[in-house]
PDB file of N, CA and C in Angstrom:
ATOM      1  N   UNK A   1      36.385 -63.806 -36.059  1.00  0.00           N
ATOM      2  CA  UNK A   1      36.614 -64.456 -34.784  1.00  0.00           C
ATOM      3  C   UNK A   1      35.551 -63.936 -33.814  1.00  0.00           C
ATOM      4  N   UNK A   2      34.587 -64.854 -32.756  1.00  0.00           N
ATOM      5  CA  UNK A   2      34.081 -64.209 -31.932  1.00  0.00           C
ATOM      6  C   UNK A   2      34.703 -65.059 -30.776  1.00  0.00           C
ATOM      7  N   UNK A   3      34.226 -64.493 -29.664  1.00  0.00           N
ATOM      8  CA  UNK A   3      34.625 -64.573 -28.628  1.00  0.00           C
ATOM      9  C   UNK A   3      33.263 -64.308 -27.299  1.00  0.00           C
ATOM     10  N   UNK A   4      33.580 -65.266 -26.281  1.00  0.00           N
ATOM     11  CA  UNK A   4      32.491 -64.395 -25.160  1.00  0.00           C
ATOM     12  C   UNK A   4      33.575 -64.205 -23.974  1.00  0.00           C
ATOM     13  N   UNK A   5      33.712 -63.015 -23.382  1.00  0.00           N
ATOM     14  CA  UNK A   5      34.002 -62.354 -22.603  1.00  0.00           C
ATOM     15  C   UNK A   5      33.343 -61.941 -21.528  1.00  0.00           C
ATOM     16  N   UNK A   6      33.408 -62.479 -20.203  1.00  0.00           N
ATOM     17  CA  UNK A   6      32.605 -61.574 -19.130  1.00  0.00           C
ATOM     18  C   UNK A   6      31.475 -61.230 -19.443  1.00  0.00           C
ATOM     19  N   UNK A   7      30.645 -62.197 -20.107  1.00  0.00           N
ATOM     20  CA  UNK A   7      29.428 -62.257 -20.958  1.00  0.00           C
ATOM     21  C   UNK A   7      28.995 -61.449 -21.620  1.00  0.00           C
ATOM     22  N   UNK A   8      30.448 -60.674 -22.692  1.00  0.00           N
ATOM     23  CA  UNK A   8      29.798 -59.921 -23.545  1.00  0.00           C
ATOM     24  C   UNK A   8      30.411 -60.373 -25.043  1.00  0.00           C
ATOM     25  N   UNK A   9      29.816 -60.774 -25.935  1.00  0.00           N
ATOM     26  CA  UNK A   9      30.555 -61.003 -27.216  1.00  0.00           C
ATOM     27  C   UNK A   9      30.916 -59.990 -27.899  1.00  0.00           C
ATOM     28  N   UNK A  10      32.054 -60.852 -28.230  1.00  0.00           N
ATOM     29  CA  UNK A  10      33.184 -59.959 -29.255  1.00  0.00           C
ATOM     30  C   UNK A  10      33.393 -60.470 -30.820  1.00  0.00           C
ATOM     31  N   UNK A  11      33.068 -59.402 -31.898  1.00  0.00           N
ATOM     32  CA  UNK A  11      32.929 -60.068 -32.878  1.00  0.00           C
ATOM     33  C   UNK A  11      33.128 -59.459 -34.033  1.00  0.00           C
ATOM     34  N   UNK A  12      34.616 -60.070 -34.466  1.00  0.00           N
ATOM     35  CA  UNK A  12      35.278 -59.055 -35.509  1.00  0.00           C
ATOM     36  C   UNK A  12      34.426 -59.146 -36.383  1.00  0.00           C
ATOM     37  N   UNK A  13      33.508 -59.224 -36.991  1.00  0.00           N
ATOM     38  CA  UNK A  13      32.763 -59.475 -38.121  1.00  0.00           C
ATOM     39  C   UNK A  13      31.714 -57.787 -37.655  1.00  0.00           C
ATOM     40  N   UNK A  14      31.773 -57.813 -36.673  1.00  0.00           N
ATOM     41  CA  UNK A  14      30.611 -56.922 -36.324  1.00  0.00           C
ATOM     42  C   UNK A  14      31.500 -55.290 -35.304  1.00  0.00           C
ATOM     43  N   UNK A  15      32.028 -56.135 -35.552  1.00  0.00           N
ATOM     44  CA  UNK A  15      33.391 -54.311 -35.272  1.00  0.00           C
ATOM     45  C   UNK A  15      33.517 -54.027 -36.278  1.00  0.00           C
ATOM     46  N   UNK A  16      34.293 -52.587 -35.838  1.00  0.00           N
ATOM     47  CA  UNK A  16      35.110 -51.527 -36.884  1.00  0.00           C
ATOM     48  C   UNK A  16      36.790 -51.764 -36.993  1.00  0.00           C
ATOM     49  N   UNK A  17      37.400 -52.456 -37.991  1.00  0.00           N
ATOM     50  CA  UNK A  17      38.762 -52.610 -37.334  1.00  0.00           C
ATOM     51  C   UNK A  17      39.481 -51.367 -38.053  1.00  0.00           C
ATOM     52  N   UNK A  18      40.014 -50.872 -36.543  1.00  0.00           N
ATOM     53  CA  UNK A  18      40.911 -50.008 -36.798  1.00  0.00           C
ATOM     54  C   UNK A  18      42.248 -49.901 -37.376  1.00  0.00           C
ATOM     55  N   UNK A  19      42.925 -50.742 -36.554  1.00  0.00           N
ATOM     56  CA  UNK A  19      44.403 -50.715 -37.173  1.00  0.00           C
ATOM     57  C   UNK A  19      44.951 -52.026 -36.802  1.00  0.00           C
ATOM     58  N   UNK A  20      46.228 -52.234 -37.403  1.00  0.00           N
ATOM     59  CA  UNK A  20      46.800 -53.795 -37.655  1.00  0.00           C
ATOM     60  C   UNK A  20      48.421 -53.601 -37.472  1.00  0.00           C
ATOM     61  N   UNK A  21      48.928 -54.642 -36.149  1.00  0.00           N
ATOM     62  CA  UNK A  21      50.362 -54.157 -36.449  1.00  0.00           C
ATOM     63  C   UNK A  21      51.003 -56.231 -36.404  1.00  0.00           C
ATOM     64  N   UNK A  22      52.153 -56.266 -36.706  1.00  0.00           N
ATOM     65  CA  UNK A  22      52.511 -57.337 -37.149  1.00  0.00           C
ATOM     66  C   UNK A  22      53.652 -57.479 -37.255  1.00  0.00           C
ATOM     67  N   UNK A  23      54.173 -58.462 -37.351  1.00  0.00           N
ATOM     68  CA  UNK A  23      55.612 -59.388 -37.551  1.00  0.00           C
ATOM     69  C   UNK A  23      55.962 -61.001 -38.059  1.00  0.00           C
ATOM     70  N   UNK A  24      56.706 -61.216 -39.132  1.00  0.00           N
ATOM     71  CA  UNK A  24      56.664 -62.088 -39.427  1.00  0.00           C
ATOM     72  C   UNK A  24      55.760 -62.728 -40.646  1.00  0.00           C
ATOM     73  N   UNK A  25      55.670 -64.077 -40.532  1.00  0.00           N
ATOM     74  CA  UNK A  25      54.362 -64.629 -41.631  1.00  0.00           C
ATOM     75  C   UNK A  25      54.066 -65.516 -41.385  1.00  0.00           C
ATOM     76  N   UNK A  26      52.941 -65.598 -41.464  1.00  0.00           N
ATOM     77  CA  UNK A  26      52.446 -67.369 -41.118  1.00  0.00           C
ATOM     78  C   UNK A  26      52.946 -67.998 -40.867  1.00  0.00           C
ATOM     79  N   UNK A  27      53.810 -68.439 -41.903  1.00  0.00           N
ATOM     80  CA  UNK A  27      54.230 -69.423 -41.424  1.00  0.00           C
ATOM     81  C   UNK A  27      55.577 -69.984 -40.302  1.00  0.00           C
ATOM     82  N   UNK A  28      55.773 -68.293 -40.208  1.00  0.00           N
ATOM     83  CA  UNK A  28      56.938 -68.481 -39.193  1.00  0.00           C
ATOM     84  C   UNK A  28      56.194 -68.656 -37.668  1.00  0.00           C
ATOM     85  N   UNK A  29      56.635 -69.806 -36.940  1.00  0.00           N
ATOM     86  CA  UNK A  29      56.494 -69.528 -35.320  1.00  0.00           C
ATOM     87  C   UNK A  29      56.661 -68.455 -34.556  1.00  0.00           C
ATOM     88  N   UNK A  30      57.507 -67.938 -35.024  1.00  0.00           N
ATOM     89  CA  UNK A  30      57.954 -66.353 -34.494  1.00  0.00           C
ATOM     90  C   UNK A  30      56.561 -65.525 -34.405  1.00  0.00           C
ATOM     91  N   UNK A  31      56.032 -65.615 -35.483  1.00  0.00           N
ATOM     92  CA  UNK A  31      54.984 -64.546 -36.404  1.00  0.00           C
ATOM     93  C   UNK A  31      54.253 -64.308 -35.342  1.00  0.00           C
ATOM     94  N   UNK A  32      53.604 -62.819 -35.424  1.00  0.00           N
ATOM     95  CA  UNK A  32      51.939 -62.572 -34.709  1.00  0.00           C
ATOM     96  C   UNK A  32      51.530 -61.708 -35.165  1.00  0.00           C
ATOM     97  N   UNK A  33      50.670 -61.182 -35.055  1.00  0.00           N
ATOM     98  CA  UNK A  33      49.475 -59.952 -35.048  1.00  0.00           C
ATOM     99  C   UNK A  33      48.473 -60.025 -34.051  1.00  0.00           C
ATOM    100  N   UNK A  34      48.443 -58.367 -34.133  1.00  0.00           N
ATOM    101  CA  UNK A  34      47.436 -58.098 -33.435  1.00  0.00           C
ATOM    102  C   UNK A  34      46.625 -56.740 -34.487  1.00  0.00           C
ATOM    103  N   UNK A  35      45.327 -57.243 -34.212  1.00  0.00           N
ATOM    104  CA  UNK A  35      44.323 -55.699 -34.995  1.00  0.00           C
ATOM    105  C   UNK A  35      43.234 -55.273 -33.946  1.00  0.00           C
ATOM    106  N   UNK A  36      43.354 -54.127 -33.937  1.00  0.00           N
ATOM    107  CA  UNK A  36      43.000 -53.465 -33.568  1.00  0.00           C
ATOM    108  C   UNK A  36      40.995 -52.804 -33.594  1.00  0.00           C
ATOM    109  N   UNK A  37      40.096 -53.196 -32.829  1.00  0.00           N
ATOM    110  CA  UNK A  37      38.849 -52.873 -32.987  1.00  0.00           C
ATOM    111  C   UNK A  37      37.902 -52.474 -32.555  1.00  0.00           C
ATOM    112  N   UNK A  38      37.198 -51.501 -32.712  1.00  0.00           N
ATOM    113  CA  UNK A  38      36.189 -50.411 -32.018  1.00  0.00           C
ATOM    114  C   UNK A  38      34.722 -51.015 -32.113  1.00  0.00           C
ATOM    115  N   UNK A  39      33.930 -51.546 -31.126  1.00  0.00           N
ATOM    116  CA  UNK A  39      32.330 -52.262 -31.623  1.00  0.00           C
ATOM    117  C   UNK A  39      31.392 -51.093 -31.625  1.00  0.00           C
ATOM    118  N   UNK A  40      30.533 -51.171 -32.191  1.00  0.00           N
ATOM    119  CA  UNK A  40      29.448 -50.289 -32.299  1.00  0.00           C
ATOM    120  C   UNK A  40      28.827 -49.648 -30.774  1.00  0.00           C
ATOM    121  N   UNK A  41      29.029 -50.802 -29.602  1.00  0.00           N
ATOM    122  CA  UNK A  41      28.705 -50.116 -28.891  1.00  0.00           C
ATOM    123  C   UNK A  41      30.064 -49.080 -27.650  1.00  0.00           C
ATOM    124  N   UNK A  42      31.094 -48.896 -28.716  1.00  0.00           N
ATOM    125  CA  UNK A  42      32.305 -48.263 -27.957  1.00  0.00           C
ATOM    126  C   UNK A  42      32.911 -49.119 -27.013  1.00  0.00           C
ATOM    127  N   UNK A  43      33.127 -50.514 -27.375  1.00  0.00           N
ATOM    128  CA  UNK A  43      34.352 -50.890 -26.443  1.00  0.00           C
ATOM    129  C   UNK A  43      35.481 -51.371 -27.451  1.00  0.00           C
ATOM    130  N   UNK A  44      36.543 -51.279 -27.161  1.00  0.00           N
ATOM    131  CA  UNK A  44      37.972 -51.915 -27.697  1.00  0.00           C
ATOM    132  C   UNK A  44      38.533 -53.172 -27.690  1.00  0.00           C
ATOM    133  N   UNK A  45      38.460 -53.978 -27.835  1.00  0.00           N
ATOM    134  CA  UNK A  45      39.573 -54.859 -28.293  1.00  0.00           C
ATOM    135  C   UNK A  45      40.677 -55.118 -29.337  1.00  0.00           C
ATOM    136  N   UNK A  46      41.157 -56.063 -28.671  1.00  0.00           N
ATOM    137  CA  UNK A  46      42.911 -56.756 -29.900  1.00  0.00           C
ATOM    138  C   UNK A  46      42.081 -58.370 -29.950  1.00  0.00           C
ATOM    139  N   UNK A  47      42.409 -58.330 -31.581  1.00  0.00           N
ATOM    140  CA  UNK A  47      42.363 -59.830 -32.047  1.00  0.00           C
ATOM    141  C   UNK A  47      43.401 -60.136 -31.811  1.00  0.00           C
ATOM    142  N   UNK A  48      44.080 -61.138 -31.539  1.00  0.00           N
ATOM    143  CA  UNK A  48      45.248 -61.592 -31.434  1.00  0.00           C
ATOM    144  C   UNK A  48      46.126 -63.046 -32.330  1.00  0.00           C
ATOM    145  N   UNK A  49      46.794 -63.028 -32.778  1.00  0.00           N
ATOM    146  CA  UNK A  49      47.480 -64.421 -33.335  1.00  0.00           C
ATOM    147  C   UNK A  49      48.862 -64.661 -32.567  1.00  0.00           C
ATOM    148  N   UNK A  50      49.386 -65.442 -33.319  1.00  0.00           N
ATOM    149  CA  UNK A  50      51.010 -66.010 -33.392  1.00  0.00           C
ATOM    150  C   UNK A  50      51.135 -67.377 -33.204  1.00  0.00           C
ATOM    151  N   UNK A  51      52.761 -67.443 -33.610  1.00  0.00           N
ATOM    152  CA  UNK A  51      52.996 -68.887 -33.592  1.00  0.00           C
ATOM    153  C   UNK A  51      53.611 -69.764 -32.587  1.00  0.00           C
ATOM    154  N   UNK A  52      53.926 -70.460 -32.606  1.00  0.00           N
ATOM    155  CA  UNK A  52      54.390 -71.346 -31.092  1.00  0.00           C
ATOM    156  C   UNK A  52      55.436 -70.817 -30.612  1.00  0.00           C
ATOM    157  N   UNK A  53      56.526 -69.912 -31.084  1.00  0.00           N
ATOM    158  CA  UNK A  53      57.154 -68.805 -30.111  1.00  0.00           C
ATOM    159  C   UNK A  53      57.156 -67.483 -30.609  1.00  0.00           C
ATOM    160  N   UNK A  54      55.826 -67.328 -30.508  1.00  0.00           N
ATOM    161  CA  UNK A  54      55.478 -65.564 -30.188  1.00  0.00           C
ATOM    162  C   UNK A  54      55.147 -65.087 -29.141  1.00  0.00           C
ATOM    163  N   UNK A  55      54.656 -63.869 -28.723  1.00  0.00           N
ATOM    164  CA  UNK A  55      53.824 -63.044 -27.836  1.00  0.00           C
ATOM    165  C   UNK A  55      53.022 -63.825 -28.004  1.00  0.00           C
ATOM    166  N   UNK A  56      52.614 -64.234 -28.186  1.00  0.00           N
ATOM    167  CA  UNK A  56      50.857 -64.837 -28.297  1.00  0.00           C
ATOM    168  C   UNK A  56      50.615 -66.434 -28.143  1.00  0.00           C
ATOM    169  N   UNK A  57      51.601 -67.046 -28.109  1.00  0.00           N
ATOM    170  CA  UNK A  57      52.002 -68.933 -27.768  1.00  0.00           C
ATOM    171  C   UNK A  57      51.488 -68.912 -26.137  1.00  0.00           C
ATOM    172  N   UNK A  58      50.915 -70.190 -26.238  1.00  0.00           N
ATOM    173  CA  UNK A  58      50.123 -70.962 -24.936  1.00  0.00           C
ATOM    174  C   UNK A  58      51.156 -72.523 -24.951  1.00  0.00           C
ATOM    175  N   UNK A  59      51.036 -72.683 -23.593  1.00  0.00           N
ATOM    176  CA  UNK A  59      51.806 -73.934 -23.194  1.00  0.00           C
ATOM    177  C   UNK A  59      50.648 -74.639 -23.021  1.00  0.00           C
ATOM    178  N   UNK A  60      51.449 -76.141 -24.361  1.00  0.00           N
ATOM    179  CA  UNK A  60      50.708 -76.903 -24.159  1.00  0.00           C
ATOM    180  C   UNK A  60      50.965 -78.311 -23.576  1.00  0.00           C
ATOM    181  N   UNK A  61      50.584 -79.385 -23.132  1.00  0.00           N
ATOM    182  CA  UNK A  61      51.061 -80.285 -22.661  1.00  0.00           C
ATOM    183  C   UNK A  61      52.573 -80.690 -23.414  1.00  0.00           C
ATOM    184  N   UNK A  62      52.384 -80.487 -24.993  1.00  0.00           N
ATOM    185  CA  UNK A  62      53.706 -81.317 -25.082  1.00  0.00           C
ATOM    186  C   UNK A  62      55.279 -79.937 -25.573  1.00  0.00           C
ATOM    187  N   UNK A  63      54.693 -78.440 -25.197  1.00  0.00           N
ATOM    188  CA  UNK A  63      55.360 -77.557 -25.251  1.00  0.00           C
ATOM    189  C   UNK A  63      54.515 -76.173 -25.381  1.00  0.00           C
ATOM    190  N   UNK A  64      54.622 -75.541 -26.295  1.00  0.00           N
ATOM    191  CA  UNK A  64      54.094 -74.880 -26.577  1.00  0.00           C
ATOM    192  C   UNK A  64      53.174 -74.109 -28.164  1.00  0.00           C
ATOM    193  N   UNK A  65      52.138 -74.126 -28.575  1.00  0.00           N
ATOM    194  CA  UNK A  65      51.388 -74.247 -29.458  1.00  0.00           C
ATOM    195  C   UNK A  65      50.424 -72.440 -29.662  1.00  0.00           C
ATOM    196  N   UNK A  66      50.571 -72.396 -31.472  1.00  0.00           N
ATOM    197  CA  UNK A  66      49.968 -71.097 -31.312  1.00  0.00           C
ATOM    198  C   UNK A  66      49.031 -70.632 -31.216  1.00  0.00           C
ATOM    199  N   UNK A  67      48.184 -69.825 -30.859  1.00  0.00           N
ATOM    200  CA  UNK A  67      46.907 -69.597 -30.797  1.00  0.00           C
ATOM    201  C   UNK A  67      46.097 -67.927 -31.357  1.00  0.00           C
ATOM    202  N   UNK A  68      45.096 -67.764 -31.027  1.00  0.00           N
ATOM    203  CA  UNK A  68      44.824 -66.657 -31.548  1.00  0.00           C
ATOM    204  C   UNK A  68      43.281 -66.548 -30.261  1.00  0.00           C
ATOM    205  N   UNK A  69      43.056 -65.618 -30.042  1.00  0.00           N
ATOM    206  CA  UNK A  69      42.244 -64.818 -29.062  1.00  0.00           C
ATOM    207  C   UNK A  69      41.983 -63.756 -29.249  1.00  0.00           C
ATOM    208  N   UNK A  70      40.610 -63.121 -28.270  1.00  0.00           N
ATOM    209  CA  UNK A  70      40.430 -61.556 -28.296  1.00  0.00           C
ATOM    210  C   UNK A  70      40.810 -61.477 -26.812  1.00  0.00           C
ATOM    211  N   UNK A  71      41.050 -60.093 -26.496  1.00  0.00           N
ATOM    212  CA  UNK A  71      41.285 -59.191 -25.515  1.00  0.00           C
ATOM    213  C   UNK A  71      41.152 -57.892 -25.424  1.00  0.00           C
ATOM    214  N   UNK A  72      39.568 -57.806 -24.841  1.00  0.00           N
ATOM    215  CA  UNK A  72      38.892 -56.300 -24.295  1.00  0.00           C
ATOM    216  C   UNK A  72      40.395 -55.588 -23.407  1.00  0.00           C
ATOM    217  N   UNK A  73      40.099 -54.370 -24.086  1.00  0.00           N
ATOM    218  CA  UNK A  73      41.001 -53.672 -23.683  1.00  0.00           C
ATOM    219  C   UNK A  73      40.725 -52.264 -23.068  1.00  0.00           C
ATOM    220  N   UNK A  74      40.785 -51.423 -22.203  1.00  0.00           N
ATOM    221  CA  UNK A  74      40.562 -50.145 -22.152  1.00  0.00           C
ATOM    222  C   UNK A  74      40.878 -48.949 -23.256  1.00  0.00           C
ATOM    223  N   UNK A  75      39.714 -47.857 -23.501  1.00  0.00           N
ATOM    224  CA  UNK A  75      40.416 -46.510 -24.468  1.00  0.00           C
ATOM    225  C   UNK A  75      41.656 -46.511 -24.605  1.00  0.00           C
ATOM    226  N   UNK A  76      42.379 -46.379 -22.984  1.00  0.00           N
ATOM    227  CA  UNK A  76      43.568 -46.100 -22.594  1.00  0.00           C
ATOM    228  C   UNK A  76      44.656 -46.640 -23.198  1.00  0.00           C
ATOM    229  N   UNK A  77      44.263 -48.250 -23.040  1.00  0.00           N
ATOM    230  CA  UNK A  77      45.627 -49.215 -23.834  1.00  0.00           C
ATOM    231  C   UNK A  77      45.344 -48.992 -25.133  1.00  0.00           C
ATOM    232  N   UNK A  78      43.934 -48.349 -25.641  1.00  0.00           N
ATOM    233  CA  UNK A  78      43.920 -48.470 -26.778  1.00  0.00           C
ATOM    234  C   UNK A  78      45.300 -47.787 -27.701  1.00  0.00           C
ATOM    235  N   UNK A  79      44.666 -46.346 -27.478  1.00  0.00           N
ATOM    236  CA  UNK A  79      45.192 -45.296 -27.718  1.00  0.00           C
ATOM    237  C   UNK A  79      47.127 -45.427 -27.403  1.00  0.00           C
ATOM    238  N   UNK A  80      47.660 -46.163 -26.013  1.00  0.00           N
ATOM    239  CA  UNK A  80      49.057 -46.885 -26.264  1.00  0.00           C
ATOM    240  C   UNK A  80      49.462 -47.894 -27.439  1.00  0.00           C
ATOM    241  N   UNK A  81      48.449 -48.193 -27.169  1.00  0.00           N
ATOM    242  CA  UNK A  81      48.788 -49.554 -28.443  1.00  0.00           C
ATOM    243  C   UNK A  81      48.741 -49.143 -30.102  1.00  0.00           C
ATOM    244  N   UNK A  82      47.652 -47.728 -29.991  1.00  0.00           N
ATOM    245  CA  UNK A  82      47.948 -47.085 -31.385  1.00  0.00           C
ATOM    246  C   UNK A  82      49.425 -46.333 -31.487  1.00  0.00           C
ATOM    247  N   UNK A  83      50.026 -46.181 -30.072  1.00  0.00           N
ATOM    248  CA  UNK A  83      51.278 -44.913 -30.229  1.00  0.00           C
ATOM    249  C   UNK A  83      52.699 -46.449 -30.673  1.00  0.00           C
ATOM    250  N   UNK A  84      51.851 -47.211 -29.720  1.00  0.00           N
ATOM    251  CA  UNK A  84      53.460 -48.299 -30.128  1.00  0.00           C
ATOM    252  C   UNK A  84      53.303 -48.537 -31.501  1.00  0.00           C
ATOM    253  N   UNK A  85      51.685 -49.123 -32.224  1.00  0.00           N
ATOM    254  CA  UNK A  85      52.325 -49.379 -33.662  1.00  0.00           C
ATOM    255  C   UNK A  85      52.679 -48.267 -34.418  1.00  0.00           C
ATOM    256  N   UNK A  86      52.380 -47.448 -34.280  1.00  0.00           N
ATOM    257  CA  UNK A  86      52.808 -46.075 -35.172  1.00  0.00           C
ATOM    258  C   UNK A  86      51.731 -45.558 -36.126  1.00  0.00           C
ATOM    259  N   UNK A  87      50.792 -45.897 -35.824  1.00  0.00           N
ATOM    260  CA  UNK A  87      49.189 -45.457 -36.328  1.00  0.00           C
ATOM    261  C   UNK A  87      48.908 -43.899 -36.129  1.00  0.00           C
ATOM    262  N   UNK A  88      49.674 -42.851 -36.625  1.00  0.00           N
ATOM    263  CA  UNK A  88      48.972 -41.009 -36.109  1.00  0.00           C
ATOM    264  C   UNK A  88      47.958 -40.730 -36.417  1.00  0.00           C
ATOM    265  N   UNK A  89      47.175 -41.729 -37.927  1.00  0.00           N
ATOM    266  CA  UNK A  89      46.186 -41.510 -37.994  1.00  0.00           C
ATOM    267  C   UNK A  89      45.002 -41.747 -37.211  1.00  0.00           C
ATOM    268  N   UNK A  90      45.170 -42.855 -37.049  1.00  0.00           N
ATOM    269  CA  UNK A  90      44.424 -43.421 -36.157  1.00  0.00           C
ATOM    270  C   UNK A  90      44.312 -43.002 -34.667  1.00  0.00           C
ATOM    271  N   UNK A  91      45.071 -43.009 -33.866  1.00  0.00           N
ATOM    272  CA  UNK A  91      45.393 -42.235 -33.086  1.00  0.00           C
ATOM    273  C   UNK A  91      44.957 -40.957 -33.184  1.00  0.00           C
ATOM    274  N   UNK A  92      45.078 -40.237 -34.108  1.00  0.00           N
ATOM    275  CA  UNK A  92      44.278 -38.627 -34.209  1.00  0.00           C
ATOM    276  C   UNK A  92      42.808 -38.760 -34.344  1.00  0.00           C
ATOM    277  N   UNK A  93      42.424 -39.614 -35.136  1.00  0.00           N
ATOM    278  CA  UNK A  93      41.034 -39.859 -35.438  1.00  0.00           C
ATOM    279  C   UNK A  93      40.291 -40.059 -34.193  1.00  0.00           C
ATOM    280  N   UNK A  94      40.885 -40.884 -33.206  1.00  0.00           N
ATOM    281  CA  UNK A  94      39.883 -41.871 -32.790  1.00  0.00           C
ATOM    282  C   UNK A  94      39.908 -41.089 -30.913  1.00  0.00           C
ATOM    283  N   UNK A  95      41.091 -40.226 -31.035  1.00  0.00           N
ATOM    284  CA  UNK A  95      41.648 -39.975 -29.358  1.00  0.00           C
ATOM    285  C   UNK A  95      42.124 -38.394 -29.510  1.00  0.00           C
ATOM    286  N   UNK A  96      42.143 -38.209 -30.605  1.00  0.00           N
ATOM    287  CA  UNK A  96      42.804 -36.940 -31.303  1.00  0.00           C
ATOM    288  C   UNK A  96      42.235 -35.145 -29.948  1.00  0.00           C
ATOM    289  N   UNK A  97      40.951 -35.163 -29.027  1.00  0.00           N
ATOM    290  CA  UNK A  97      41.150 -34.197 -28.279  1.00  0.00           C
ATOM    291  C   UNK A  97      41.376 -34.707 -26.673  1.00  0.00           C
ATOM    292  N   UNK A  98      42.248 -35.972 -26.521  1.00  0.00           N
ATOM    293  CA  UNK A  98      42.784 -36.491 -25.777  1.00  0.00           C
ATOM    294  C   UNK A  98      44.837 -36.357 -26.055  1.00  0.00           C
ATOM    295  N   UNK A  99      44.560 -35.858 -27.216  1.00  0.00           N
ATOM    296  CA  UNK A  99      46.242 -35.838 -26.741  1.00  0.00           C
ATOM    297  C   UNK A  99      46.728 -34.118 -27.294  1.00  0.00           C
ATOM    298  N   UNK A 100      47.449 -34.305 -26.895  1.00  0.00           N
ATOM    299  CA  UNK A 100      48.417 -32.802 -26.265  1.00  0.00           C
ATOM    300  C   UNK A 100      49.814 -32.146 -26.909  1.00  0.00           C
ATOM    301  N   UNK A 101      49.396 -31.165 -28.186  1.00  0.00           N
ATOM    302  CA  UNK A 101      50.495 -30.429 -28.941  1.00  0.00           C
ATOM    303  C   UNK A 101      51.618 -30.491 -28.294  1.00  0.00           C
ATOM    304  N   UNK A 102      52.766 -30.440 -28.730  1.00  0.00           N
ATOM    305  CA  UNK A 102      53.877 -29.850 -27.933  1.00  0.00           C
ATOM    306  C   UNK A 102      53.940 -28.400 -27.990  1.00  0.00           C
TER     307      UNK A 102
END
């Protein structure tokens, strides 16, 4: 998937994808994903999917229809978005002297 953004392209082919979290399956409307990806020159984004009632559904004239997109994201959400899917590896790897022993 590429994408242009605030005139910078985004292009899973040419990222590092990190991690992948998900629900559902294709073919369910319900379904989405999102993965997770680091570009060579250090910025973040989420690929995004789902189906006509997911997180990820756009209204369309005759309801609503699924789609799939990128969305530049900050370190910050990154590193949340690794703690919500449950990625420690990843999360340690990538942010690992950003977070804090108990």
């Amino acid at each position: 998937m590429r994408q242009i953004i605030e005139g910078i392209l985004f292009d899973t082919e040419k990222a590092t994808e990190i991690s992948k979290d998900w629900e559902g399956y294709s073919n369910d409307f319900h379904h989405w994903c999102e993965t997770l990806y680091l570009t060579p020159r250090g910025r973040w984004f989420l690929a995004c999917k789902g189906g006509a009632m997911s997180r990820h559904a756009l209204k369309s004239a005759d309801g609503w229809t699924g789609s799939s997109y990128i969305k530049p994201i900050a370190p910050s959400e990154a590193l949340a978005w690794l703690e919500k899917a449950g990625d420690l590896n990843a999360a340690l790897t990538h942010f690992g002297t950003q977070i804090e022993e108990a």
